[in-house]
Protein backbone atom coordinates (compact mmCIF):
# COMPACT_ATOMS: atom_id res chain seq x y z
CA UNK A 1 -60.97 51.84 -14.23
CA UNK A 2 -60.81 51.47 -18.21
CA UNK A 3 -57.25 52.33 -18.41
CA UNK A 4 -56.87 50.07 -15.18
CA UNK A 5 -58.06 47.09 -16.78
CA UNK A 6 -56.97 47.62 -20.60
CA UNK A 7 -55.98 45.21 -22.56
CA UNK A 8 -54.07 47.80 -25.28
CA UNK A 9 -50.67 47.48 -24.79
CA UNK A 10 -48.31 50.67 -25.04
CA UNK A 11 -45.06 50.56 -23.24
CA UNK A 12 -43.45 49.85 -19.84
CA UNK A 13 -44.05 52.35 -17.18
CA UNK A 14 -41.14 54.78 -16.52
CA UNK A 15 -40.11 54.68 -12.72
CA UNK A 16 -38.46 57.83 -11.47
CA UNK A 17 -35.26 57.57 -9.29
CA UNK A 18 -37.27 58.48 -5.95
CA UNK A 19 -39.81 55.99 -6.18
CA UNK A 20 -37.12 53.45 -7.16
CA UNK A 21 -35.43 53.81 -3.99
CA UNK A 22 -38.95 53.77 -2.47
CA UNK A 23 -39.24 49.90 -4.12
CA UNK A 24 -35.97 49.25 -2.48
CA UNK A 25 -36.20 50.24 0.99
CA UNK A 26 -39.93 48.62 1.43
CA UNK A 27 -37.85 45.41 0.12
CA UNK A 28 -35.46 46.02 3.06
CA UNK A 29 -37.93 46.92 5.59
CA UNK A 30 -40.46 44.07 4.56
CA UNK A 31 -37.02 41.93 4.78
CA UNK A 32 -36.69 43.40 8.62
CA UNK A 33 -40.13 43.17 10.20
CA UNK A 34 -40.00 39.46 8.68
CA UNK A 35 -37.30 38.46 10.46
CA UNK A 36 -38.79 40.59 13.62
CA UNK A 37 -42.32 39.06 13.14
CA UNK A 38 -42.12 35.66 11.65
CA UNK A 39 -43.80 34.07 14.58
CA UNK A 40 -46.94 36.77 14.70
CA UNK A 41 -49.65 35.07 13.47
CA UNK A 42 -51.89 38.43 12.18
CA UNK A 43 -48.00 39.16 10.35
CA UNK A 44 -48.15 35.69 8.89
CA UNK A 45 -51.53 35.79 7.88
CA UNK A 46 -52.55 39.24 6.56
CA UNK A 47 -49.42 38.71 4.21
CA UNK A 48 -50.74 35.26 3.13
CA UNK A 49 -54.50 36.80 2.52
CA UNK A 50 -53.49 39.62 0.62
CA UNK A 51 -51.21 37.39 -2.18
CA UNK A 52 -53.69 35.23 -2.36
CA UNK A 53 -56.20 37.95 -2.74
CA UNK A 54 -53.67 39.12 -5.97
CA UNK A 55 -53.46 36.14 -7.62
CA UNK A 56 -57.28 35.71 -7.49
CA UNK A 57 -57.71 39.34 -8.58
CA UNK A 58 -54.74 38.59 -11.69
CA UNK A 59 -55.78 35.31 -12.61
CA UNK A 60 -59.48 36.35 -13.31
CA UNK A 61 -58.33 39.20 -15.32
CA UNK A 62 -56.47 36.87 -17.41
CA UNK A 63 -59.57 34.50 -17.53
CA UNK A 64 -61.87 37.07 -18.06
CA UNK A 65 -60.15 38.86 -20.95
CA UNK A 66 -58.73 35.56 -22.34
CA UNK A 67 -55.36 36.11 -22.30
CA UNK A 68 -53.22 33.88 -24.65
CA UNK A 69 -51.17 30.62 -22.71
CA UNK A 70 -47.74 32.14 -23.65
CA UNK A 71 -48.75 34.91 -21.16
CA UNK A 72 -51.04 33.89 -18.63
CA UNK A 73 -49.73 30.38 -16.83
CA UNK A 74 -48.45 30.60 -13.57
CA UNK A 75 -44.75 29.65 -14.61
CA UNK A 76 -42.60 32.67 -14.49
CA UNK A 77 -40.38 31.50 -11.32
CA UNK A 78 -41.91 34.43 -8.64
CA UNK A 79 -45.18 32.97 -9.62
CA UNK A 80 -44.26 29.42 -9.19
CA UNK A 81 -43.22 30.71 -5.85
CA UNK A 82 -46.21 32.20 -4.64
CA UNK A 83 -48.43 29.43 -5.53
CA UNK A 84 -45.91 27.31 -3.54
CA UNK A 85 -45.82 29.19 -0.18
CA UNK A 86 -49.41 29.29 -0.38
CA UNK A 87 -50.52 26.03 -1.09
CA UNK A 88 -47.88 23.11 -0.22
CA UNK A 89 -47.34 22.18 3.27
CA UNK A 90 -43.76 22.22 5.37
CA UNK A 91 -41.04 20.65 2.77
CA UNK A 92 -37.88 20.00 1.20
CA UNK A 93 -39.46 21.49 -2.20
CA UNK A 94 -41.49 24.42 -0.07
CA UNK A 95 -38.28 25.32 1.59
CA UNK A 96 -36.80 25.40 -2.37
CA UNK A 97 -39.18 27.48 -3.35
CA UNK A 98 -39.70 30.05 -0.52
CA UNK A 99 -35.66 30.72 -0.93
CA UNK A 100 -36.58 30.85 -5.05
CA UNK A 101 -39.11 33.62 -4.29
CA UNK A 102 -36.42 35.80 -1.99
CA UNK A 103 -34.00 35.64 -4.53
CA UNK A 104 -36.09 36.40 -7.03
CA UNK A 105 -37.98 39.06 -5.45
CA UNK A 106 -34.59 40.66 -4.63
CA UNK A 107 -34.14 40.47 -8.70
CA UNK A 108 -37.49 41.73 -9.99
CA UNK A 109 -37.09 44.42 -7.51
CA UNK A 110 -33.66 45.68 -8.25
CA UNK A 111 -34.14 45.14 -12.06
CA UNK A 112 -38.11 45.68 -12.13
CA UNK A 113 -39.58 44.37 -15.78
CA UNK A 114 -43.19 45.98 -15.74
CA UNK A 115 -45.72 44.47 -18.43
CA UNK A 116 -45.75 47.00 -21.12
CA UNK A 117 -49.04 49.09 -19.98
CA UNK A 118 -49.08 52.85 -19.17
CA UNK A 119 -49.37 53.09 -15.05
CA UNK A 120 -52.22 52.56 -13.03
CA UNK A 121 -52.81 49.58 -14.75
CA UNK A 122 -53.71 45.85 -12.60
CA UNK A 123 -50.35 43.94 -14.25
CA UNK A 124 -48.62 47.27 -12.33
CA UNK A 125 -49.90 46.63 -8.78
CA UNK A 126 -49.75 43.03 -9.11
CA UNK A 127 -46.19 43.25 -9.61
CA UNK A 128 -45.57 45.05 -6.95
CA UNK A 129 -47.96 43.98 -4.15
CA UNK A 130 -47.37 40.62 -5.24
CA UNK A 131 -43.49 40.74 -5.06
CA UNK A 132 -43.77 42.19 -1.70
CA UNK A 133 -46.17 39.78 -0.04
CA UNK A 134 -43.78 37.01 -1.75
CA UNK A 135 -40.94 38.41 -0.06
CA UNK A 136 -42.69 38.14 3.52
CA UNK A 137 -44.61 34.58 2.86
CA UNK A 138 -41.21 33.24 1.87
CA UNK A 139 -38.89 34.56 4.56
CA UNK A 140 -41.55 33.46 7.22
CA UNK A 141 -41.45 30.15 5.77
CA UNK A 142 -37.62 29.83 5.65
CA UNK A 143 -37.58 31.34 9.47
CA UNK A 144 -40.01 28.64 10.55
CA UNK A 145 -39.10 26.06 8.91
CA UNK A 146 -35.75 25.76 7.46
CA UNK A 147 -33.94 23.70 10.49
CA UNK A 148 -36.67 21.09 10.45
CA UNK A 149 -36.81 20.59 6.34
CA UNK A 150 -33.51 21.92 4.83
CA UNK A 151 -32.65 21.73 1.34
CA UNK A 152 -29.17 20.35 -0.09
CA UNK A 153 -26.78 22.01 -2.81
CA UNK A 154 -27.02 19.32 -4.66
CA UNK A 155 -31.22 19.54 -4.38
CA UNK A 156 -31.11 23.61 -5.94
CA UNK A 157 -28.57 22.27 -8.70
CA UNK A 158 -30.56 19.86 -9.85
CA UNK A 159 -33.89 20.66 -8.95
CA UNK A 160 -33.18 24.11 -10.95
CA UNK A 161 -32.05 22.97 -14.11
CA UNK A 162 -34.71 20.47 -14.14
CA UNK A 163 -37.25 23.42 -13.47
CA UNK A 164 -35.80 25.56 -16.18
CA UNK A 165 -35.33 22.68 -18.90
CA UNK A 166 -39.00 22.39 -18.23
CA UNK A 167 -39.83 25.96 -18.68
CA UNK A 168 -37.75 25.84 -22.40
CA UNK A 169 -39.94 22.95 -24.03
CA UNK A 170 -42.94 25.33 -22.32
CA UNK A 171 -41.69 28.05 -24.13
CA UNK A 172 -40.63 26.36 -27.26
CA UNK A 173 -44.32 24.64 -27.57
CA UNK A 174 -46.18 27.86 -27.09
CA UNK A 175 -44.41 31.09 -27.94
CA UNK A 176 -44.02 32.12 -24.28
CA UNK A 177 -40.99 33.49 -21.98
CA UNK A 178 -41.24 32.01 -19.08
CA UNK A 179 -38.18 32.60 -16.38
CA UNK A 180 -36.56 35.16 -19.06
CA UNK A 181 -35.18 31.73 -20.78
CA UNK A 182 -36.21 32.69 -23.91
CA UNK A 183 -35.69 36.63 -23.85
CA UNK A 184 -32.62 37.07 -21.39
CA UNK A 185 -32.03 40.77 -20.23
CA UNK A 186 -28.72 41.51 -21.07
CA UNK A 187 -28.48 37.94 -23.00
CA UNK A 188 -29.44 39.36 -26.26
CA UNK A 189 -27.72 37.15 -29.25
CA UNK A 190 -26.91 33.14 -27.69
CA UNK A 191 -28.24 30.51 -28.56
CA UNK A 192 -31.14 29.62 -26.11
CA UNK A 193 -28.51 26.64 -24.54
CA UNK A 194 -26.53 29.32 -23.12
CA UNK A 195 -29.46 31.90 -22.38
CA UNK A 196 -30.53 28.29 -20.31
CA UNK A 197 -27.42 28.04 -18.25
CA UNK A 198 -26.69 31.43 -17.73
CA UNK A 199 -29.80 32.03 -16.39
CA UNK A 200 -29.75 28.27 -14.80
CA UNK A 201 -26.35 29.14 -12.76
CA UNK A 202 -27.23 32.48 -12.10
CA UNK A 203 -30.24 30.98 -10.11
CA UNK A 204 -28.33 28.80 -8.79
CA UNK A 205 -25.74 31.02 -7.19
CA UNK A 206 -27.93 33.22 -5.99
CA UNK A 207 -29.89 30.66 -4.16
CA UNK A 208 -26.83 28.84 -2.57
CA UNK A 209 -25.73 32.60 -1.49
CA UNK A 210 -29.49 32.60 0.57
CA UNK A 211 -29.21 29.06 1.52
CA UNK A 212 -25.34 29.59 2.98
CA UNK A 213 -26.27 32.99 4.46
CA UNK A 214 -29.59 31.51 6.45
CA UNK A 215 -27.47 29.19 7.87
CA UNK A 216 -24.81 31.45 8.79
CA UNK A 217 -27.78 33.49 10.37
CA UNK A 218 -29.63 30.69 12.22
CA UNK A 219 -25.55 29.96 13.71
CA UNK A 220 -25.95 33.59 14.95
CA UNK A 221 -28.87 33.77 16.00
């Protein structure tokens, strides 16, 4: 439990190739059943108890240990996410965001970024078990909802860069690095402008790429 809950930082965890591909194919399968079981109720709800049993759990760690602002608010865009799913009703802007938190499940889980703590450690499971019950509490939103509130190109364009020009005065005012806009994997020397609209139009893209292949499937299917 004491190396569960430390707060002494040492490095990110190492993930071996097998458990890797492990991530991956719960990602697919979790993808699967949610397009199998969007409608089950006990689906819908056991996967909308347990993430909001994690971010209970993660946000009185950070409350109890009094983690620093530039590390514990709820703006890294996954987070924003799950917050959304779980607390907005049927919309434009939950639609935006349940598509936000596929993509960028899909991201975190194919390039993970692990808090740098030795595993087990909470920040550890969090990421994962969060991630995961993202993944299903957005795709049953989009499945339900998406032909009665659709979102327009024009609403991720803007509605991004307006989300990520808010999350660089964030950052500049406290020190943090919240959606990677201020440390950029593979971004290393920019200036922050073009850290900001690579990793504005990489959003972007990736989110019209959901938006245009949900509606390719709901043609389908």
């Amino acid at each position: 439990m004491k190396d569960f809950l430390t707060m002494t930082p040492t490095h990110p965890p190492h993930i071996p190739l097998p458990y890797y591909l492990l991530m991956l194919l719960a990602m697919v399968l979790l993808s699967y059943l949610s397009w199998l079981w969007h409608n089950n109720n006990v689906w819908r709800w056991t996967f909308i108890t347990i993430q909001a049993i994690q971010l209970f759990a993660l946000y009185t760690w950070y409350l109890w240990q009094g983690f620093p602002l530039f590390i514990s608010l709820p703006l890294y865009h996954c987070r924003m996410a799950m917050f959304a799913v779980l607390l907005l009703k049927n919309s434009r802007t939950k639609t935006y965001f349940a598509i936000m938190g596929v993509v960028g499940t899909y991201c975190a889980l194919i390039y993970p970024v692990f808090d740098p703590y030795e595993f087990p450690h909470i920040t550890g499971f969090s990421f994962l078990i969060g991630h995961y019950a993202l993944l299903v509490n957005s795709l049953n939103v989009i499945f339900n909802s998406y032909k009665t509130h659709p979102i327009s190109l024009g609403m991720i364009v803007v509605a991004t860069f307006l989300l990520n020009l808010g999350l660089v005065i964030v950052n500049q005012t406290i020190g943090g690095n919240y959606g990677m806009l201020k440390h950029t994997p593979f971004i290393m020397g920019p200036s922050l402008v073009v850290k900001y609209l690579a990793v504005s139009a990489t959003l972007i893209i990736l989110m019209i790429i959901m938006k245009k292949s949900l509606e390719y499937f709901e043609d389908k299917y």
